[in-house]
C-alpha atoms as a PDB file:
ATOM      1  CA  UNK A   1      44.806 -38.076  59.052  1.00  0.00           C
ATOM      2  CA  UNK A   2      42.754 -36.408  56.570  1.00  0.00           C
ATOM      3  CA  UNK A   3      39.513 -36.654  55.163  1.00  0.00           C
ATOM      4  CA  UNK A   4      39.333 -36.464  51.346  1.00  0.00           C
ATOM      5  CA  UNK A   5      36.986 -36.335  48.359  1.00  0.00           C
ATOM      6  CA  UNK A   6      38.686 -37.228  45.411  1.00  0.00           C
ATOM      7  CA  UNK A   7      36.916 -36.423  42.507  1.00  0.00           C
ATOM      8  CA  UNK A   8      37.816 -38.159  38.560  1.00  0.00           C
ATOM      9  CA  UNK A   9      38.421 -36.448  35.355  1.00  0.00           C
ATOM     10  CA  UNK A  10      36.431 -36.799  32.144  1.00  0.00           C
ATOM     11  CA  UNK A  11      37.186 -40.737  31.188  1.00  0.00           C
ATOM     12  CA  UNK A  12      35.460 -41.699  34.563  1.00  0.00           C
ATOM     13  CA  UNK A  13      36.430 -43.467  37.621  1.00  0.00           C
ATOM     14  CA  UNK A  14      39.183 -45.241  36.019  1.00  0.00           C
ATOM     15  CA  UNK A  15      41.029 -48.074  38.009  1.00  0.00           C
ATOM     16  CA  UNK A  16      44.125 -45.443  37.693  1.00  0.00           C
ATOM     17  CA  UNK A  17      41.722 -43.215  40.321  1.00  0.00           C
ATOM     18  CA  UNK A  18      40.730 -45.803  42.211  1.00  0.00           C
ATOM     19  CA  UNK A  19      44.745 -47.149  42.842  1.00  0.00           C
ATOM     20  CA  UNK A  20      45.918 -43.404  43.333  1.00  0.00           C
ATOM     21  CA  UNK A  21      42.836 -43.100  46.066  1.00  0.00           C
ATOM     22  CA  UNK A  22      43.850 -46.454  47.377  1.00  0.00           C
ATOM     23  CA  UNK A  23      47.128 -45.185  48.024  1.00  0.00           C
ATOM     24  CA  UNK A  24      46.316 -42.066  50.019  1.00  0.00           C
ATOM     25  CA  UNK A  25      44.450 -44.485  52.615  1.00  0.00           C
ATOM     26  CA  UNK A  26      46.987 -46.666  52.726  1.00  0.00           C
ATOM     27  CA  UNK A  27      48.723 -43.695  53.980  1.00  0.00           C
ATOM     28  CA  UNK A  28      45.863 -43.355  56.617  1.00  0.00           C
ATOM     29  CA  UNK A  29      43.708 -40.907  55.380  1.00  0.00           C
ATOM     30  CA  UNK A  30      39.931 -41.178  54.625  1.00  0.00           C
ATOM     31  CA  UNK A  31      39.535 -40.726  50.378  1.00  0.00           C
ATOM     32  CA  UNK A  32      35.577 -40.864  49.223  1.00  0.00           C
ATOM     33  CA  UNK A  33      36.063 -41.599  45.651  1.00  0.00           C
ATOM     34  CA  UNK A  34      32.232 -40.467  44.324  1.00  0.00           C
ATOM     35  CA  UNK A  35      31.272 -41.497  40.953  1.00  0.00           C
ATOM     36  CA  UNK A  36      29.661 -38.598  38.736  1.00  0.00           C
ATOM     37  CA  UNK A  37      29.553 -41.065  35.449  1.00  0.00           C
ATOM     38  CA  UNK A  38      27.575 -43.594  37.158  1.00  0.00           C
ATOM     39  CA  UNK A  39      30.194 -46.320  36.691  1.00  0.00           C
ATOM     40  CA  UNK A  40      30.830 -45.350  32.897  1.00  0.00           C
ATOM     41  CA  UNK A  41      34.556 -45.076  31.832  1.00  0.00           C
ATOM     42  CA  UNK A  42      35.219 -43.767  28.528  1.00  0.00           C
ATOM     43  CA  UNK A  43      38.674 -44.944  26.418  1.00  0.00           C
ATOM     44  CA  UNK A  44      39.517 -41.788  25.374  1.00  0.00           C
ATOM     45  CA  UNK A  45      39.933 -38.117  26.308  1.00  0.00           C
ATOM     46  CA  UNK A  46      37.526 -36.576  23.412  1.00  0.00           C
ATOM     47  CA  UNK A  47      35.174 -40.231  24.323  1.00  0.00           C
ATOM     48  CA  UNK A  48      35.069 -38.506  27.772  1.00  0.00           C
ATOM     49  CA  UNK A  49      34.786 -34.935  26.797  1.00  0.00           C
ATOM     50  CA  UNK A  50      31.523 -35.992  24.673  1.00  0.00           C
ATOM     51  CA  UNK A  51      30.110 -37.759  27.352  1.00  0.00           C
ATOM     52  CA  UNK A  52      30.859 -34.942  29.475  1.00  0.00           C
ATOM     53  CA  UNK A  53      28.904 -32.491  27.156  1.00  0.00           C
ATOM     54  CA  UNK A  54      25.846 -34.191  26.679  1.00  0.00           C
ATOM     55  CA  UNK A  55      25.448 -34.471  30.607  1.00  0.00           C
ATOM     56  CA  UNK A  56      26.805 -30.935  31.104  1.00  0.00           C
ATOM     57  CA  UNK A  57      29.626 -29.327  32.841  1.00  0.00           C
ATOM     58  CA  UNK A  58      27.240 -27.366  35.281  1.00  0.00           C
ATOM     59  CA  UNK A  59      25.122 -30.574  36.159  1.00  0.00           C
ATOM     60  CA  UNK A  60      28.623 -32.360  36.745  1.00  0.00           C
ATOM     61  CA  UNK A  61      29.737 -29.911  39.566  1.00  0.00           C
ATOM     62  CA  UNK A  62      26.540 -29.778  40.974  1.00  0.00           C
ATOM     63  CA  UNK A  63      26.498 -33.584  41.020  1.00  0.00           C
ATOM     64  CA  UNK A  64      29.737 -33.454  42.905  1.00  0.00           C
ATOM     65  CA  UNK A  65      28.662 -30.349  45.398  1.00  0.00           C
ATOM     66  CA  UNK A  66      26.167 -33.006  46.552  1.00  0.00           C
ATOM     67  CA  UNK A  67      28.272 -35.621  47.133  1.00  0.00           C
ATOM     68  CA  UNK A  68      30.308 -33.490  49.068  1.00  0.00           C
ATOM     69  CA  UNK A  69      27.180 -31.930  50.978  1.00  0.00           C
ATOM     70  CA  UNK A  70      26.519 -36.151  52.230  1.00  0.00           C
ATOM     71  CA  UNK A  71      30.646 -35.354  54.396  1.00  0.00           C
ATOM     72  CA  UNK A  72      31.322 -33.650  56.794  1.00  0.00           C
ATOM     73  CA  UNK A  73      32.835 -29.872  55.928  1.00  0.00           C
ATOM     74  CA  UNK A  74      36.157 -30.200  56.907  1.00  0.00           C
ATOM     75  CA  UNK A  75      37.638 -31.790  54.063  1.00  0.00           C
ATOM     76  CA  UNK A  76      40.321 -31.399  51.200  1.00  0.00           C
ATOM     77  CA  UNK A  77      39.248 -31.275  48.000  1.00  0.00           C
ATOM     78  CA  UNK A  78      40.924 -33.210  45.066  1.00  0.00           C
ATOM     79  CA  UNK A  79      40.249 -33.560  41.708  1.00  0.00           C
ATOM     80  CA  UNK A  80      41.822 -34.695  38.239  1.00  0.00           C
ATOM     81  CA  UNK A  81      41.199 -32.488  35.411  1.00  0.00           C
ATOM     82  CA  UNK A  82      37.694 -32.124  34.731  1.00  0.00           C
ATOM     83  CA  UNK A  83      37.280 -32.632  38.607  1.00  0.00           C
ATOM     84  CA  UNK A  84      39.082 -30.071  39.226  1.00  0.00           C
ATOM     85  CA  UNK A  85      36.425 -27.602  38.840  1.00  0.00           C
ATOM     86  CA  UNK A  86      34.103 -29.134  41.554  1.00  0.00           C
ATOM     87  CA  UNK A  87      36.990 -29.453  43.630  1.00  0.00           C
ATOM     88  CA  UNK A  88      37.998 -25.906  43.930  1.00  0.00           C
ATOM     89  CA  UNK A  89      34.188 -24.808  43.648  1.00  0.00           C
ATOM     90  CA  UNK A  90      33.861 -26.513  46.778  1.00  0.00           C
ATOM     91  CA  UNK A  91      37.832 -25.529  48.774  1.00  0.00           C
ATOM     92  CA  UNK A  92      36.718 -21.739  47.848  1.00  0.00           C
ATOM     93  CA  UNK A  93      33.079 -21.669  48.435  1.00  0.00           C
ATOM     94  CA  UNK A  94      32.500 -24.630  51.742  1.00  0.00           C
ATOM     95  CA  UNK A  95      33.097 -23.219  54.621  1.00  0.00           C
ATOM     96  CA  UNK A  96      35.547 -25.840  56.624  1.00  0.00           C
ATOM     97  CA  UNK A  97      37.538 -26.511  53.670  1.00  0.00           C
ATOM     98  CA  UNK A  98      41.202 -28.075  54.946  1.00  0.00           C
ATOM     99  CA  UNK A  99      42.514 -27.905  51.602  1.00  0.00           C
ATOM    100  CA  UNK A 100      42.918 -28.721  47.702  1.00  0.00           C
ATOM    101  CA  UNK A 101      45.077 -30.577  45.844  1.00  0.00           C
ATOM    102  CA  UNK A 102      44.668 -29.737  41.954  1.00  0.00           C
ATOM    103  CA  UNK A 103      46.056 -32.305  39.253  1.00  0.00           C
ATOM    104  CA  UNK A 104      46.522 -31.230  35.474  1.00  0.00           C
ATOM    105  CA  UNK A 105      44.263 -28.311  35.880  1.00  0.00           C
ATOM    106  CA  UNK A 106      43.222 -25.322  37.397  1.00  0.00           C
ATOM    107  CA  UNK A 107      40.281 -22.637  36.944  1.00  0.00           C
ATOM    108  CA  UNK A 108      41.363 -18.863  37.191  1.00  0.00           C
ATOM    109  CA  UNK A 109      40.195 -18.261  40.905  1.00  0.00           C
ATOM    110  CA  UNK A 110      37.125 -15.868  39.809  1.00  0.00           C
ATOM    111  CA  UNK A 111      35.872 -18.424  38.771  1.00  0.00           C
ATOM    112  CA  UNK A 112      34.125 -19.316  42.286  1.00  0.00           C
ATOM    113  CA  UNK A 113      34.720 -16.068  44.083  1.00  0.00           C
ATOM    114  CA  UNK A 114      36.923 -12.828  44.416  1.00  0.00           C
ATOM    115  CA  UNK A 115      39.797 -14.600  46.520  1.00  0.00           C
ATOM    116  CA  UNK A 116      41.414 -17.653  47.531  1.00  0.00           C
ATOM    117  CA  UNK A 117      40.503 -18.471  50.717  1.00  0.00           C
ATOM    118  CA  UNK A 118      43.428 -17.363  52.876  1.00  0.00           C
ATOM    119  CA  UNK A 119      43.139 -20.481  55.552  1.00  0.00           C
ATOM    120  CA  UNK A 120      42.803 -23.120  52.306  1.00  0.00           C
ATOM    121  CA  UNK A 121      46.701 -24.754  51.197  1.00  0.00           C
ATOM    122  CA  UNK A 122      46.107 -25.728  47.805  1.00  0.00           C
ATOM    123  CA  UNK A 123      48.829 -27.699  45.819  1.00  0.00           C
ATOM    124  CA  UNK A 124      48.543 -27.884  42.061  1.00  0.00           C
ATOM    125  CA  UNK A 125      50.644 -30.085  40.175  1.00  0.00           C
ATOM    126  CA  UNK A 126      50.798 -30.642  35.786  1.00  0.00           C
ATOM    127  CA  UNK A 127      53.206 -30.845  33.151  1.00  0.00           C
ATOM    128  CA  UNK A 128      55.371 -28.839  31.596  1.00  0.00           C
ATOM    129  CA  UNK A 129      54.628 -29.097  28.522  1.00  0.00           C
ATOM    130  CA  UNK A 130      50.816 -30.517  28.317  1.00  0.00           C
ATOM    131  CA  UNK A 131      48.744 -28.744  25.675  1.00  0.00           C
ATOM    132  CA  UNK A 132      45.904 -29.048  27.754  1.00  0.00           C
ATOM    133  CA  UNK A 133      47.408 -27.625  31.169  1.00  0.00           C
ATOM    134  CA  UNK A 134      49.447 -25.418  29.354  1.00  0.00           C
ATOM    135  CA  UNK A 135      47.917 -24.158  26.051  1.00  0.00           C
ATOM    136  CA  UNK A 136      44.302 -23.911  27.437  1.00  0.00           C
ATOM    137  CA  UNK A 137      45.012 -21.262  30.201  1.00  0.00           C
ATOM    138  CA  UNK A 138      45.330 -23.816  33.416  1.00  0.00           C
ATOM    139  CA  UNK A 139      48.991 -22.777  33.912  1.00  0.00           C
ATOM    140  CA  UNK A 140      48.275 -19.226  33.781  1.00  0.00           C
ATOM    141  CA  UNK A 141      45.336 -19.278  36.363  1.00  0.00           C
ATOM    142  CA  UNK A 142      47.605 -21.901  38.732  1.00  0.00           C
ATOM    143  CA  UNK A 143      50.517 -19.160  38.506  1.00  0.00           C
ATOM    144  CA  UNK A 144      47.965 -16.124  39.513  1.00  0.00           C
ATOM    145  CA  UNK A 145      46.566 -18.488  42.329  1.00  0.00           C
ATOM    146  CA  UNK A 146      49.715 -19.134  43.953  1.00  0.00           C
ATOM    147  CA  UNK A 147      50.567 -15.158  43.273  1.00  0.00           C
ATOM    148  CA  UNK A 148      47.609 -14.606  44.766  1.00  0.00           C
ATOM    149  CA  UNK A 149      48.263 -16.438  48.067  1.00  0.00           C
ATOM    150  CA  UNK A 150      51.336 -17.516  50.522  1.00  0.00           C
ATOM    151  CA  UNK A 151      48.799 -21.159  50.758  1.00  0.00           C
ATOM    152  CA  UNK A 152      49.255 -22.127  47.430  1.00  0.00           C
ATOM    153  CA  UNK A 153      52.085 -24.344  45.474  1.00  0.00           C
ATOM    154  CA  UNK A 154      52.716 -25.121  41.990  1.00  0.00           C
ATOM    155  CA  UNK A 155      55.074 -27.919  41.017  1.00  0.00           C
ATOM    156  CA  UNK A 156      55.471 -28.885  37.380  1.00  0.00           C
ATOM    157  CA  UNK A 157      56.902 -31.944  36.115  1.00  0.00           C
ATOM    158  CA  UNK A 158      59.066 -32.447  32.618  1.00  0.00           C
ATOM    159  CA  UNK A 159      56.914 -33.751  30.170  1.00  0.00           C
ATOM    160  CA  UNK A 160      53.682 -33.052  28.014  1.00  0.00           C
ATOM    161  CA  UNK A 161      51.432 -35.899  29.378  1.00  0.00           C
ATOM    162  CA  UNK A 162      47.905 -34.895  30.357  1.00  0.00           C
ATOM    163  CA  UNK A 163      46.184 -37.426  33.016  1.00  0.00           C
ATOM    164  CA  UNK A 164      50.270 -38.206  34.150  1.00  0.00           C
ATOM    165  CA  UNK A 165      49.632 -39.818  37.607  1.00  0.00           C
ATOM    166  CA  UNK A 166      46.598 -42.127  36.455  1.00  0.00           C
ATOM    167  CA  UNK A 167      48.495 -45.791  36.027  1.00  0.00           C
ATOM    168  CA  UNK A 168      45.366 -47.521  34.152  1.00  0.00           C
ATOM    169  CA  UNK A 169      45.840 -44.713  31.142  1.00  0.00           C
ATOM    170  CA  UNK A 170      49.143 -44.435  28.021  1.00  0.00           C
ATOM    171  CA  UNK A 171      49.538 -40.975  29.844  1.00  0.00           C
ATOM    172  CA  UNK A 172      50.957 -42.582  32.852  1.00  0.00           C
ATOM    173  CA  UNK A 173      54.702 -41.320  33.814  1.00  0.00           C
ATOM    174  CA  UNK A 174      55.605 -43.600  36.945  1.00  0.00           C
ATOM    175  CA  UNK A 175      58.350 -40.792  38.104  1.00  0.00           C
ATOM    176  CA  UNK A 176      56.287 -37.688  37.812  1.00  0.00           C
ATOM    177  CA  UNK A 177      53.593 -39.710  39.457  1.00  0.00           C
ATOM    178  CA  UNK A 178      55.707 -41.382  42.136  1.00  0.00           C
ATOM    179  CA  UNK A 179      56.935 -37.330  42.912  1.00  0.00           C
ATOM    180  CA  UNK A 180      54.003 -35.900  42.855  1.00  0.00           C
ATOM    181  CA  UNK A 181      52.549 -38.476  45.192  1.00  0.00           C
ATOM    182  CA  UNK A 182      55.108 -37.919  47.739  1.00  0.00           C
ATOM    183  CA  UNK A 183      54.331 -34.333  47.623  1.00  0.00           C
ATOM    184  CA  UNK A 184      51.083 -35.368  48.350  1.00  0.00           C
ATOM    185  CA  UNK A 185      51.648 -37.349  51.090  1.00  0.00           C
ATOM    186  CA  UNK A 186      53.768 -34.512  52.789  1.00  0.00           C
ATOM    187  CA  UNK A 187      50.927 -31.878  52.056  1.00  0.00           C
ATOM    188  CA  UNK A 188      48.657 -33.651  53.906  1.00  0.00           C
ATOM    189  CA  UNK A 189      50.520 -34.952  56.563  1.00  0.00           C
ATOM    190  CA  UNK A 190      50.271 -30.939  57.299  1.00  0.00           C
ATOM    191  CA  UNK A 191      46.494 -30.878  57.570  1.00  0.00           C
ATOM    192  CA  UNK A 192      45.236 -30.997  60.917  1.00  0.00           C
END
């Protein structure tokens, strides 16, 4: 069993989240699902990015780093998108880190430090052929992560949906979602 924090991306903690969370503890694990919009969902991507801006991408990740201060420290680290950067702020910088499991994004790794940590399995997972995992650099920093590391696996899926395993949004792709979930499932069935 592991413990999780499972952070959203930028249209909120959509009921897509909250069934993909519900899932993983189904499975047995522990998933804290914090909130960093205070209950605000947003309809659209550039809805979400707005809202995003006006609070602030800094103040979001430290919002996040303090939810994950309230667990205990040996925990993986998940995020969607925008919460992917708090996610792997927090599986290269908190000591105790068990893991990370990045969805449609990823931040070049000197971002948060020199390295990947070397006892940290990180799994990052995004389309083929999404503009924003693809166009915007987040391919190019997952594929010098998992160069970087013998932890680290990348597994894309056909397609150029961003947001792909969140079943409340139009991005939703059932099989890329239903795969990527049992990869999941198998990657942290692994965590001890």
């Amino acid at each position: 069993m592991a413990q999780i924090i499972l952070f959203h991306h930028v249209q909120g903690l959509t009921p897509g989240i909250s069934t993909f969370a519900e899932g993983l503890s189904a499975a047995g694990h522990v998933v804290h699902t914090p909130d960093l919009f205070d209950g605000q969902t947003f309809p659209s991507l550039e809805a979400g990015m707005d809202h995003a801006r006006a609070i602030g991408f800094g103040n979001i990740i430290d919002r996040a780093v303090a939810e994950a201060e309230d667990l205990a420290v040996d925990l993986v680290y998940a995020g969607f998108s925008m919460g992917v950067m708090p996610a792997q702020k927090l599986a290269q910088t908190r000591t105790g880190a068990r893991g990370a499991l990045l969805f449609d994004a990823c931040v070049p790794i000197e971002e948060f430090g020199a390295r990947w940590p070397d006892d940290v399995p990180v799994q990052i997972h995004g389309m083929d052929a999404d503009p924003s995992f693809v166009e915007e650099g987040d391919l190019d920093a997952a594929r010098a992560l998992v160069e970087s590391t013998a932890q680290a696996e990348l597994f894309l899926y056909p397609g150029d949906a961003h947001l792909f395993a969140d079943s409340s949004l139009p991005s939703y792709r059932r099989e890329a979602a239903d795969l990527m979930t049992g990869r999941v499932l198998d990657f942290l069935s692994k965590i001890r």
